[in-house]
Protein backbone atom coordinates (compact mmCIF):
# COMPACT_ATOMS: atom_id res chain seq x y z
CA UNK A 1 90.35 128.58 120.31
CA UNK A 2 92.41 125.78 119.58
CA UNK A 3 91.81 121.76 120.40
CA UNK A 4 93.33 121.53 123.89
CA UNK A 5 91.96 124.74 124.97
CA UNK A 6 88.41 123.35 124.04
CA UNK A 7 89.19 119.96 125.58
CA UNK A 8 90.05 122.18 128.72
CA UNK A 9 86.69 123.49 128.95
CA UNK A 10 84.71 120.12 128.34
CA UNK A 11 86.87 119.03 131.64
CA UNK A 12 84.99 121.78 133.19
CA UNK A 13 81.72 120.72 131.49
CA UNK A 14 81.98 117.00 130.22
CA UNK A 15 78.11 116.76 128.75
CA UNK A 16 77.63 117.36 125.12
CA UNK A 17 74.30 118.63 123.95
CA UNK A 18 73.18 119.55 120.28
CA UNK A 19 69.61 119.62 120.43
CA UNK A 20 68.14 122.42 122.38
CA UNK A 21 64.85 120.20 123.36
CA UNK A 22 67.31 117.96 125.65
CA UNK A 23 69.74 120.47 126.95
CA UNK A 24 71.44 119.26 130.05
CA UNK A 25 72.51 121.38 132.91
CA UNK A 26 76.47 121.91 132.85
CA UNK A 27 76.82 121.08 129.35
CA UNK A 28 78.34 122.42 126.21
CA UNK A 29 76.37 123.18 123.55
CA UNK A 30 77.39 122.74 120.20
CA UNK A 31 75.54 124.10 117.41
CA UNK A 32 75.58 122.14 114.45
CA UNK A 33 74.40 122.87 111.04
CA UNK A 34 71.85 120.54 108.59
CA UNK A 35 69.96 121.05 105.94
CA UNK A 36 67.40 122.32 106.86
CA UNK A 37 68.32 124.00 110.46
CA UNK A 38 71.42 126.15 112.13
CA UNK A 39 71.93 126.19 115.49
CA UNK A 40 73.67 128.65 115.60
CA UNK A 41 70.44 130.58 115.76
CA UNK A 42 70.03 128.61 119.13
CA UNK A 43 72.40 129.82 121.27
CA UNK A 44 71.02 131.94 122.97
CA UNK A 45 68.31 129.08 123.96
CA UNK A 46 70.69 126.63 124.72
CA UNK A 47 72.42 129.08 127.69
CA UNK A 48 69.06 129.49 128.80
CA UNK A 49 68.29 126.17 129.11
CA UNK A 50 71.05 125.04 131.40
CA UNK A 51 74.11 125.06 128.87
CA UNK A 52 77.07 126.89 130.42
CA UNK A 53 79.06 126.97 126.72
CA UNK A 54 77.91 127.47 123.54
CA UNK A 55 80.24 126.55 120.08
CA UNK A 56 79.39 128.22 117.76
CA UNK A 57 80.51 129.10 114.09
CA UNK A 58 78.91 132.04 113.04
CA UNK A 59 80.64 135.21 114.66
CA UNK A 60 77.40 137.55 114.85
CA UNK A 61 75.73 135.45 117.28
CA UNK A 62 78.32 135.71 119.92
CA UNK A 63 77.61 137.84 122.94
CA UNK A 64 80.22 137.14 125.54
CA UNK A 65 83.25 134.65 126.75
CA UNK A 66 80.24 132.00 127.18
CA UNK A 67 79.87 131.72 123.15
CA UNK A 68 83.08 130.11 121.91
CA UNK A 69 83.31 130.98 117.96
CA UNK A 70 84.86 128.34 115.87
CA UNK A 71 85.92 127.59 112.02
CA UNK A 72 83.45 124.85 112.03
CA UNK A 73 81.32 123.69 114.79
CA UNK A 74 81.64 119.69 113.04
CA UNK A 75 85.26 119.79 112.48
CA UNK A 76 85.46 121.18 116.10
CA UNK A 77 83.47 118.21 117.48
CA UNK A 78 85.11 115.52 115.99
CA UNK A 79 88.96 116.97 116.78
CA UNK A 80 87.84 117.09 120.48
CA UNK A 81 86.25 113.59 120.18
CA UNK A 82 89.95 113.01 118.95
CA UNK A 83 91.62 114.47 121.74
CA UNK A 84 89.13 113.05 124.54
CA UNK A 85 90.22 109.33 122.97
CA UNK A 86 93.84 109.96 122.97
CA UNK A 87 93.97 110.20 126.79
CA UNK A 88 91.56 106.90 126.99
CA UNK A 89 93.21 104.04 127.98
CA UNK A 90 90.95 101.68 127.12
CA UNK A 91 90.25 98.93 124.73
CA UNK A 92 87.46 100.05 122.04
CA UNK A 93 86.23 97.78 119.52
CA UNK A 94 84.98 99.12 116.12
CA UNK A 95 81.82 97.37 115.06
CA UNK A 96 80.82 97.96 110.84
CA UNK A 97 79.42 95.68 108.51
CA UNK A 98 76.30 95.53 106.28
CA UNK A 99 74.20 93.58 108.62
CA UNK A 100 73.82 92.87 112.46
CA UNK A 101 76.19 95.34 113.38
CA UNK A 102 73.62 97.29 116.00
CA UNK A 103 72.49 93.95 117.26
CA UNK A 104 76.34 92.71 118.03
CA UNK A 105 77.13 95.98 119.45
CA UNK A 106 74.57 95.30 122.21
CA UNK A 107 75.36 91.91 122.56
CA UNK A 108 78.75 92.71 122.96
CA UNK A 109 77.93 95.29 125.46
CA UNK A 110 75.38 92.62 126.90
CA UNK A 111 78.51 90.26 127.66
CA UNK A 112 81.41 92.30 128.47
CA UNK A 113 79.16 93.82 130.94
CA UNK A 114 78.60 91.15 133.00
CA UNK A 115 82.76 91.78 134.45
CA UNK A 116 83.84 95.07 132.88
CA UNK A 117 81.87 98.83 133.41
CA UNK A 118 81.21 99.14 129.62
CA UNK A 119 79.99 101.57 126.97
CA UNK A 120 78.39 101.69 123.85
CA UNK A 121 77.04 103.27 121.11
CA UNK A 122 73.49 104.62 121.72
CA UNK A 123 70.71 103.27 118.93
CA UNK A 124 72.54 103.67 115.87
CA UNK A 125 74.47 106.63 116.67
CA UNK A 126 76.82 105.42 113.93
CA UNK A 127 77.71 108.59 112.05
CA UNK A 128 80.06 111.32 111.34
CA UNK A 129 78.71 113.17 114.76
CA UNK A 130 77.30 110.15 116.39
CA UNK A 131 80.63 108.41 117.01
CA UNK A 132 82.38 111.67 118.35
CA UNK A 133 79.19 112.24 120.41
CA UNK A 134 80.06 108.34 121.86
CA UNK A 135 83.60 109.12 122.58
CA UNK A 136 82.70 112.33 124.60
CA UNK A 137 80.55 110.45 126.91
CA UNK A 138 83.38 107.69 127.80
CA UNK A 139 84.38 108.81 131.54
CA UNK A 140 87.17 107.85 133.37
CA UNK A 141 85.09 104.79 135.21
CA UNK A 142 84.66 102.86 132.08
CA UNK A 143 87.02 99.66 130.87
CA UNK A 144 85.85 99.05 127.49
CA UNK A 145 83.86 100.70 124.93
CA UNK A 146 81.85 99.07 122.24
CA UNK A 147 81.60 101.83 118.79
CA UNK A 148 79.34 101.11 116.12
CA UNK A 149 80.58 102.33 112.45
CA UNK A 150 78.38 103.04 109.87
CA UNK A 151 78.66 104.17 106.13
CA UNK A 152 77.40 104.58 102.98
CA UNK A 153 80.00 106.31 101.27
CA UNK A 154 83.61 105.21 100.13
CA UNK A 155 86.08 106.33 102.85
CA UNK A 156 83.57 106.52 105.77
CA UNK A 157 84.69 103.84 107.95
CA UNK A 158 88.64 105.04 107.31
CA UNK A 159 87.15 108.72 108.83
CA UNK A 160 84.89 107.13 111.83
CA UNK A 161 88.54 105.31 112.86
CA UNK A 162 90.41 108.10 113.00
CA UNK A 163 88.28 109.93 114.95
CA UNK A 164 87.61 106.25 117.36
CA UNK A 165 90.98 104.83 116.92
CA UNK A 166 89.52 101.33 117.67
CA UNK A 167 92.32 98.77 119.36
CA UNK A 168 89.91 95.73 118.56
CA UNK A 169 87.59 95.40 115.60
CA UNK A 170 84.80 93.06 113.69
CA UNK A 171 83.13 93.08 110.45
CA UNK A 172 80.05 91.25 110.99
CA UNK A 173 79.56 90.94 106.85
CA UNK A 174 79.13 92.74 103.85
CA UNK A 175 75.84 92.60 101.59
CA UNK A 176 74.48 94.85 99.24
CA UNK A 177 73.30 97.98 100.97
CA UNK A 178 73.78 101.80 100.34
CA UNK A 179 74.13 100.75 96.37
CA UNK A 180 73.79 104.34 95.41
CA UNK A 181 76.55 105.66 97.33
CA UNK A 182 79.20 102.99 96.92
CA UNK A 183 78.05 102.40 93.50
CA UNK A 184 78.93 98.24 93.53
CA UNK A 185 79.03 95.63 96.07
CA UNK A 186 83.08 95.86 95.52
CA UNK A 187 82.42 99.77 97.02
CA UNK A 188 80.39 97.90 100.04
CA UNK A 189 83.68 95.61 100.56
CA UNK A 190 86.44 98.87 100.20
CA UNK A 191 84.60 100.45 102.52
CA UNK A 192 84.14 98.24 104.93
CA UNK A 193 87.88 96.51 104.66
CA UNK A 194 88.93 100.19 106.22
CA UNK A 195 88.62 99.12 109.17
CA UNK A 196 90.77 96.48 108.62
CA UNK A 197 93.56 98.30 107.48
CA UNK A 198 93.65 100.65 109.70
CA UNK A 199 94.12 97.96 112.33
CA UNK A 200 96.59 96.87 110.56
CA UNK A 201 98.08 99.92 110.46
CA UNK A 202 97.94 100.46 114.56
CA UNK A 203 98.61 96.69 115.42
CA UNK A 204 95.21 95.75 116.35
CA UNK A 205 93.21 92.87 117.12
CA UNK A 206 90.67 91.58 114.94
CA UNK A 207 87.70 89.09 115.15
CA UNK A 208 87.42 87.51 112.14
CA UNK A 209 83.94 85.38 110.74
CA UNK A 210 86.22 82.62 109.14
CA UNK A 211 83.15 81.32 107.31
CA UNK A 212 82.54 84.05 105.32
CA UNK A 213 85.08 84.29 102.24
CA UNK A 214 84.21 88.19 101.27
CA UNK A 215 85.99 88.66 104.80
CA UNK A 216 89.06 86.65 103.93
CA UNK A 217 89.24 88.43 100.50
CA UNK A 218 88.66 91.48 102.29
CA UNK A 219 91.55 91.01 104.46
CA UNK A 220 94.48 89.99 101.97
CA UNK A 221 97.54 90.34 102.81
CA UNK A 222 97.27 92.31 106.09
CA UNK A 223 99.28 91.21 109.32
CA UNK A 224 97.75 91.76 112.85
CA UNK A 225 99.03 91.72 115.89
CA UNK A 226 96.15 88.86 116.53
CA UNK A 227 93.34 87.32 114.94
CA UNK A 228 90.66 85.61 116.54
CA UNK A 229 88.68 83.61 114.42
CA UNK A 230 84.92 82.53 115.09
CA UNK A 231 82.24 80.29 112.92
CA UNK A 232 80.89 77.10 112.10
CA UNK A 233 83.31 74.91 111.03
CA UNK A 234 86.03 73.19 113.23
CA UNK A 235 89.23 75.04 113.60
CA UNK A 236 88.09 78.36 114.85
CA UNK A 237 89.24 79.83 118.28
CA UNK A 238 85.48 79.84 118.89
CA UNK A 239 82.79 77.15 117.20
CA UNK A 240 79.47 76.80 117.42
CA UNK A 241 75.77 75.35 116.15
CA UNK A 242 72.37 76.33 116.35
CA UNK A 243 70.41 73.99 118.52
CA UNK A 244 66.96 75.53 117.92
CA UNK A 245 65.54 78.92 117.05
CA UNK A 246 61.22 78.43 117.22
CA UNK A 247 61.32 81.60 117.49
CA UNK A 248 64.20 81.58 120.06
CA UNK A 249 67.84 80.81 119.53
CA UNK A 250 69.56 78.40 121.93
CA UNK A 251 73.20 77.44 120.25
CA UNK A 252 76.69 75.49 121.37
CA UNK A 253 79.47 76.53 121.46
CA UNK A 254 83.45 75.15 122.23
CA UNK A 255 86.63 77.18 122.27
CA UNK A 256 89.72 74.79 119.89
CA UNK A 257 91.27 72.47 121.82
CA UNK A 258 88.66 71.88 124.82
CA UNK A 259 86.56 68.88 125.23
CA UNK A 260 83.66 71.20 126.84
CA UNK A 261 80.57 72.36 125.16
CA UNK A 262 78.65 74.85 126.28
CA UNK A 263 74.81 75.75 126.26
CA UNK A 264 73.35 79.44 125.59
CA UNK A 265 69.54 80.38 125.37
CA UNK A 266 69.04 84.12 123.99
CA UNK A 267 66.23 86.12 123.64
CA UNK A 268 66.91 86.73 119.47
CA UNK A 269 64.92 85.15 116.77
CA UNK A 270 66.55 84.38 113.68
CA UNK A 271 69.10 82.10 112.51
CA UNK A 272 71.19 84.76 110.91
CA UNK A 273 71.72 85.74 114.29
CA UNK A 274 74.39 83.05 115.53
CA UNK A 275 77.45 84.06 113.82
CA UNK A 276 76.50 87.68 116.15
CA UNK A 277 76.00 85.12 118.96
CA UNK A 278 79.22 83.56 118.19
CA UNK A 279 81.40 87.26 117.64
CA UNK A 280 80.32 88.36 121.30
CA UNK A 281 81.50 84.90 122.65
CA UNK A 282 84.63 85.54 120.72
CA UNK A 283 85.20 88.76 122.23
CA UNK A 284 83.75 87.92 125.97
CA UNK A 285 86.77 84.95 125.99
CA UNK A 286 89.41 87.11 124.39
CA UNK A 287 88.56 89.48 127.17
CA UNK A 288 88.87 86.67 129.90
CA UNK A 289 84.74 86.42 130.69
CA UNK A 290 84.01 82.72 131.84
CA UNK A 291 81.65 80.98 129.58
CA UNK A 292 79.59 81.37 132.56
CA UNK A 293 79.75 85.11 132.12
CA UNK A 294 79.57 84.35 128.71
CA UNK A 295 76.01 82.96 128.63
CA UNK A 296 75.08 85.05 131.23
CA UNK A 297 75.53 88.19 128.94
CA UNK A 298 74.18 86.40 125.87
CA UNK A 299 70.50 85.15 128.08
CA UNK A 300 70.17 88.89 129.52
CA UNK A 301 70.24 90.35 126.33
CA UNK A 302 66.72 91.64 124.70
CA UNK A 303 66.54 92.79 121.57
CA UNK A 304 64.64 96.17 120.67
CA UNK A 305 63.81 98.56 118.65
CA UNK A 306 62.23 96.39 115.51
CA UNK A 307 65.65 94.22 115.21
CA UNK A 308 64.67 90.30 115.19
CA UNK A 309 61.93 91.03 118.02
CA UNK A 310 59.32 88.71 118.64
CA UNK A 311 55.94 90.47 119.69
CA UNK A 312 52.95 88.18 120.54
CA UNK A 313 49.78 89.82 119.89
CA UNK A 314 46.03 88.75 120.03
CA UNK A 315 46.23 86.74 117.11
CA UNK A 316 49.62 86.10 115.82
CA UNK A 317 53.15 85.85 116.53
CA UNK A 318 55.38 88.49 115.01
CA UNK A 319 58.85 88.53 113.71
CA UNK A 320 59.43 92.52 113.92
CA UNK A 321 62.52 92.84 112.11
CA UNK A 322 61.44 96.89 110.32
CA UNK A 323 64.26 98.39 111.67
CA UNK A 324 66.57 98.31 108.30
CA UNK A 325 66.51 96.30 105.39
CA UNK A 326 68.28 95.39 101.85
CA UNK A 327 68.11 92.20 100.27
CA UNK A 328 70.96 89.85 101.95
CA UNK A 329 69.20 90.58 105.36
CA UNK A 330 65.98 89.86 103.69
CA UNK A 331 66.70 86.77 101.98
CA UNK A 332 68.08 85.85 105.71
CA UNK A 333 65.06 86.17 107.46
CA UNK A 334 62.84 85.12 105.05
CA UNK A 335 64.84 81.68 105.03
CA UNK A 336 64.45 81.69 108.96
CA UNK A 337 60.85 81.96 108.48
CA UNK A 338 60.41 79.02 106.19
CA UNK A 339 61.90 76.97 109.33
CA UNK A 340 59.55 78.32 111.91
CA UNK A 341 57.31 75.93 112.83
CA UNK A 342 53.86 77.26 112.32
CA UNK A 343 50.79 75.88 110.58
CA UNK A 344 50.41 79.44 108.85
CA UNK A 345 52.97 81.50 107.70
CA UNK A 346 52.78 85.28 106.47
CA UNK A 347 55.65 87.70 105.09
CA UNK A 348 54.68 91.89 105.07
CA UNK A 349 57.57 92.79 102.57
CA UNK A 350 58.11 96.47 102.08
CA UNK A 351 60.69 98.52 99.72
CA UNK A 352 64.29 98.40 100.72
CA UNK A 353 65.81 101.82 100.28
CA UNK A 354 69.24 103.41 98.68
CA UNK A 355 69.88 100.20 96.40
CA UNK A 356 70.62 102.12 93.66
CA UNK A 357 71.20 100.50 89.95
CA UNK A 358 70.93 97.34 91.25
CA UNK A 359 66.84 98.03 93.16
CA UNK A 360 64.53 96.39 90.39
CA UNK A 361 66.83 93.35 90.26
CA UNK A 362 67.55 93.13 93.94
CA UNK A 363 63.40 93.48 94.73
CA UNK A 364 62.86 90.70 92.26
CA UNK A 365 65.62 88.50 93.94
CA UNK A 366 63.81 88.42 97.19
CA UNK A 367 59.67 88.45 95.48
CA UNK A 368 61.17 85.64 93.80
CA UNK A 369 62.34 83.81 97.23
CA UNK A 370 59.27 84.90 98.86
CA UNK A 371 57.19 83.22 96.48
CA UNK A 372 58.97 80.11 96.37
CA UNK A 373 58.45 79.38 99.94
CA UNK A 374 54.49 78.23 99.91
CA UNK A 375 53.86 80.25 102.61
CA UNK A 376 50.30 81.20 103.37
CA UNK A 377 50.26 84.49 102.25
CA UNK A 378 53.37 87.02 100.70
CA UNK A 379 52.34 90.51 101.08
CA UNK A 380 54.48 93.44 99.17
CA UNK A 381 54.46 97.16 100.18
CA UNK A 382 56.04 99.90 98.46
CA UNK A 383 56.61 101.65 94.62
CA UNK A 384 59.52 99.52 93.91
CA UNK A 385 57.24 96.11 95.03
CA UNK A 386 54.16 97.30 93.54
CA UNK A 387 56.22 97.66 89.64
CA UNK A 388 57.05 93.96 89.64
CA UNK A 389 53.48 92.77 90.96
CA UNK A 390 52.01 89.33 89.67
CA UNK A 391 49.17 87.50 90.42
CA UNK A 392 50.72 85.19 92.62
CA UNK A 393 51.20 87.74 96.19
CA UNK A 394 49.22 90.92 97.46
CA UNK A 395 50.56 94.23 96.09
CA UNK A 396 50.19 97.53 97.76
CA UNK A 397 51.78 100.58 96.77
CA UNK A 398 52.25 102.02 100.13
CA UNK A 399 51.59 102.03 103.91
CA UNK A 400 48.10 103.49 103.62
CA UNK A 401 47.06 100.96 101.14
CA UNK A 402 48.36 98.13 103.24
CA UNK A 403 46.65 99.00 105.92
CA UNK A 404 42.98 99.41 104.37
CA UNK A 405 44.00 95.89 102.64
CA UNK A 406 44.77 94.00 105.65
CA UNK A 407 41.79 95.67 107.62
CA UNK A 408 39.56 94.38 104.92
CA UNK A 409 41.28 90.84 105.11
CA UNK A 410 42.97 90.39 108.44
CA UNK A 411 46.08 87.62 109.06
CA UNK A 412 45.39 85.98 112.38
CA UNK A 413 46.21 82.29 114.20
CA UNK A 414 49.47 83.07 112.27
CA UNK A 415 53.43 83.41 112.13
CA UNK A 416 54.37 86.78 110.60
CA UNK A 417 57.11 88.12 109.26
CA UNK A 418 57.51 92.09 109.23
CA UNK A 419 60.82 93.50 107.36
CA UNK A 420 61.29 96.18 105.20
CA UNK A 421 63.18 99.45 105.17
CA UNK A 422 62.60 101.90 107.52
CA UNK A 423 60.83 104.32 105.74
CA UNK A 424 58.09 102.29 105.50
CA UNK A 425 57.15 102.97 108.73
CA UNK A 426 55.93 99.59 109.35
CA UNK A 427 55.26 99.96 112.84
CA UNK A 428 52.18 101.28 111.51
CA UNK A 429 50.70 97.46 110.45
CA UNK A 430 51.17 96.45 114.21
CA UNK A 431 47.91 97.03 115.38
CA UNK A 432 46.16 95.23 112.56
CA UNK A 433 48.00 92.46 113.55
C-alpha cells in the first residue's frame, strides 16, 4: 500500500493509536517495534479493542483487508505524518534547543491560544514517532501548531523537519547535554543549527535570542525571509527585564520603537525563565496578539510536570525542577536560588545523565558552584556525585540512601531546590519534604 492510499484510510479513521492499553474507537493502529516489544504480536488486540485498522509489518500476522502489511510500520508513520502536513495550511513553529524548550512550547501554546485554536506537542513527545504522532492529530479546525524537536544524535533535528516542515522556528539555547551522542558541545550546536538551515532553505521565519552569541555563530551566513529578534539589551524587536522572581516571575517588556512598557506576572519560578517569557511574546506579536493577549497567555500559564514548579508543603517551599537536567540548566537554577529570598536555603542535587566524556568534569563544575553559594545545606545524590564527595556537602549514592538520610535529618522552615536528571526519580524525596 502506498502513502496516499494509507493517507486515504486515516481520512476514514483520523486517530492514531500505538499502545494497545489506550486504543481508541475508530482508530488505526500501528504496531511499532522496540527493544524489547513487537506489536505486531498485538494486532489482533488492538481490532478488538476498538481499532478498525491495523499496520502492520510482519506478513504472518495478517488475517484479512483490516491488517494493512507494510515495509516498515516507522517509515510508514512518519511518510503519512509527511503527507498529512503537506495539505496543512498552517503556520507551525519548530521548537529545539538544549534547555526550556518544553516549557516555551507551552507558553507559546499558552499565548497564541488566547486568539488562535492551537496545537501542541503533548509532554515531550519530541521524537522520531512523537512528532509524526503530533502532526496526525492536527485537524482541519486548528490555525497554528506549536512542535517540539528533540535530539541527541547528529542529524536529528534535520529528520524531525522534514517530517514537520516548520514555517517558523526558535532555538531557545544550546548547553551541554546528550554528550555521548553528539560527542562535543560543537555536535550540540550542528545539531541544533538544523533547524536553522532548513529554514533557510524553505524561506522561513525565525526568532532569534540576540543575546546569546552560540545562536549568532550558529546562524552564519544564512538569509531568512525574516528574523525576529528578542532579549535583553536595547535594539531587539522585543526587550525586556525581570522585575522580580521570589519565587514568581513578573518581567517588562517593550516592542523597538514604542514608548509603552508593559507588565506580565507568570506562574514560573526561575530567572532562566525570561528569555522563554520573552520568545512567546516575540511570537504572540509577530502573530498580531495584543500585549493584552499577550500577558493574558503568559499569567494563565502553569507550569507542570517537575519543570520550575513551586510546591508548598508542610514545611518548606520547593523549587521542583526533576524533570531533566545537565549542567548549564543546573548552574541556572542553582544561581536563581542564591537570589531567593529565604533565611534557609537547601539544594537536593542528583546525577545528570548521558554527559558522556565530559560527566566527572561537568559534576564537579556544578558541586563546585553549589558549594560556593553558603547555602544551608548542599545535598548530592547519585554514583557520579557520590565519586567526587568531600567533607564539605551530604553524599548519597542513590535515591534509597537519600531518603533514609533525610528521614534521619529532615530540612524544614526552608527554601529547596530539587533538580537532577530524571532517572533519579526524585519525586520520590517529596514526601520527606
Amino acid at each position: 500500500m502506498n502513502n496516499n492510499e494509507l493517507y486515504k484510510l486515516y481520512k476514514k479513521h483520523p486517530v492514531i493509536s500505538t499502545d494497545t492499553r489506550n486504543i481508541a474507537p475508530n482508530s488505526m493502529f500501528f504496531a511499532l517495534k522496540g527493544d524489547r516489544f513487537n506489536a505486531n504480536q498485538f494486532a489482533d488486540l488492538a481490532l478488538e479493542k476498538g481499532a478498525k485498522v491495523v499496520v502492520i509489518d510482519e506478513e504472518e500476522y495478517a488475517k484479512d483487508e483490516r491488517y494493512i502489511v507494510v515495509s516498515n510500520v516507522l517509515q510508514s508513520l512518519q511518510e503519512l505524518a509527511k503527507v498529512h502536513r503537506s495539505q496543512l495550511r498552517i503556520p507551525i513553529i519548530g521548537i529545539t534547543g538544549t534547555n526550556g524548550k518544553t516549557t516555551t512550547k507551552e507558553l507559546l501554546n499558552s499565548v497564541l491560544s488566547v486568539r488562535f485554536n492551537t496545537f501542541s506537542t503533548a509532554g515531550n513527545l519530541n521524537n522520531h514517532i512523537g512528532v509524526p504522532l503530533t502532526l496526525l492529530s492536527i485537524d482541519e479546525e486548528v490555525e497554528i501548531a506549536v512542535i517540539e524537536m528533540g535530539a541527541n544524535h547528529p542529524g536529528e533535528i534535520d529528520f524531525l523537519c522534514r517530517i514537520a516542515q516548520p514555517s517558523h522556528g526558535l532555538i531557545t539555547n544550546v548547553g551541554k547535554a546528550h554528550l555521548e551522542g553528539f560527542g562535543s558541545f560543537e555536535g550540540v550546536k550542528s545539531t541544533k543549527a538544523e533547524l536553522y538551515h532548513y529554514l533557510s532553505n524553505q524561506g522561513g521565519t525565525l526568532f532569534l535570542q540576540a543575546d546569546n552569541e552560540h545562536l549568532h555563530h550558529m546562524l552564519g551566513g544564512l538569509s531568512m525571509k525574516e528574523v525576529v529578534t528578542y532579549g535583553l539589551g536595547s535594539g531587539k524587536d522585543i526587550t525586556g527585564t525581570l522585575i522580580s522572581a521570589d519565587p514568581m516571575l513578573s518581567v517588562c517588556w517593550q516592542k523597538k520603537g514604542a514608548i509603552n512598557q508593559y507588565t506580565a506576572d507568570t506562574h514560573l519560578t526561575g530567572t532562566y525563565n525570561l528569555e522563554n517569557i520573552l520568545a512567546s511574546v516575540a511570537v504572540g506579536n509577530h502573530f498580531g496578539l495584543t500585549a493584552e493577549q499577550i500577558n493574558k497567555g503568559l499569567n494563565i500559564y502553569k507550569p507542570t510536570n517537575n519543570r520550575s514548579q513551586v510546591i508548598q508543603t508542610a514545611t518548606n517551599r520547593i523549587i521542583a525542577d526533576y524533570y531533566n537536567a545537565n549542567s548549564s540548566s543546573m548552574l541556572a537554577a542553582l544561581d536563581n536560588l542564591s537570589h531567593l529570598k529565604s533565611t534557609y536555603k537547601v539544594a537536593v542535587l542528583g546525577d545528570m545523565f548521558e554527559m558522556g566524556e565530559e560527566s566527572k568534569g561537568e559534576h564537579q563544575r556544578v558541586l563546585d558552584k553549589a558549594l560556593s553559594l553558603g547555602l544551608s545545606r548542599v545535598i548530592f545524590v547519585g554514583e557520579m556525585f557520590f565519586s567526587l564527595q568531600n567533607e564539605r556537602a551530604e553524599f548519597y549514592r542513590d535515591i534509597n540512601d537519600a531518603k533514609k538520610g533525610l528521614s534521619n535529618s529532615p530540612i524544614k522552615d526552608s527554601t529547596v531546590l530539587l533538580k537532577a536528571s530524571r532517572g533519579m526519580a526524585f519525586e520520590n524525596l517529596i514526601d520527606l519534604l
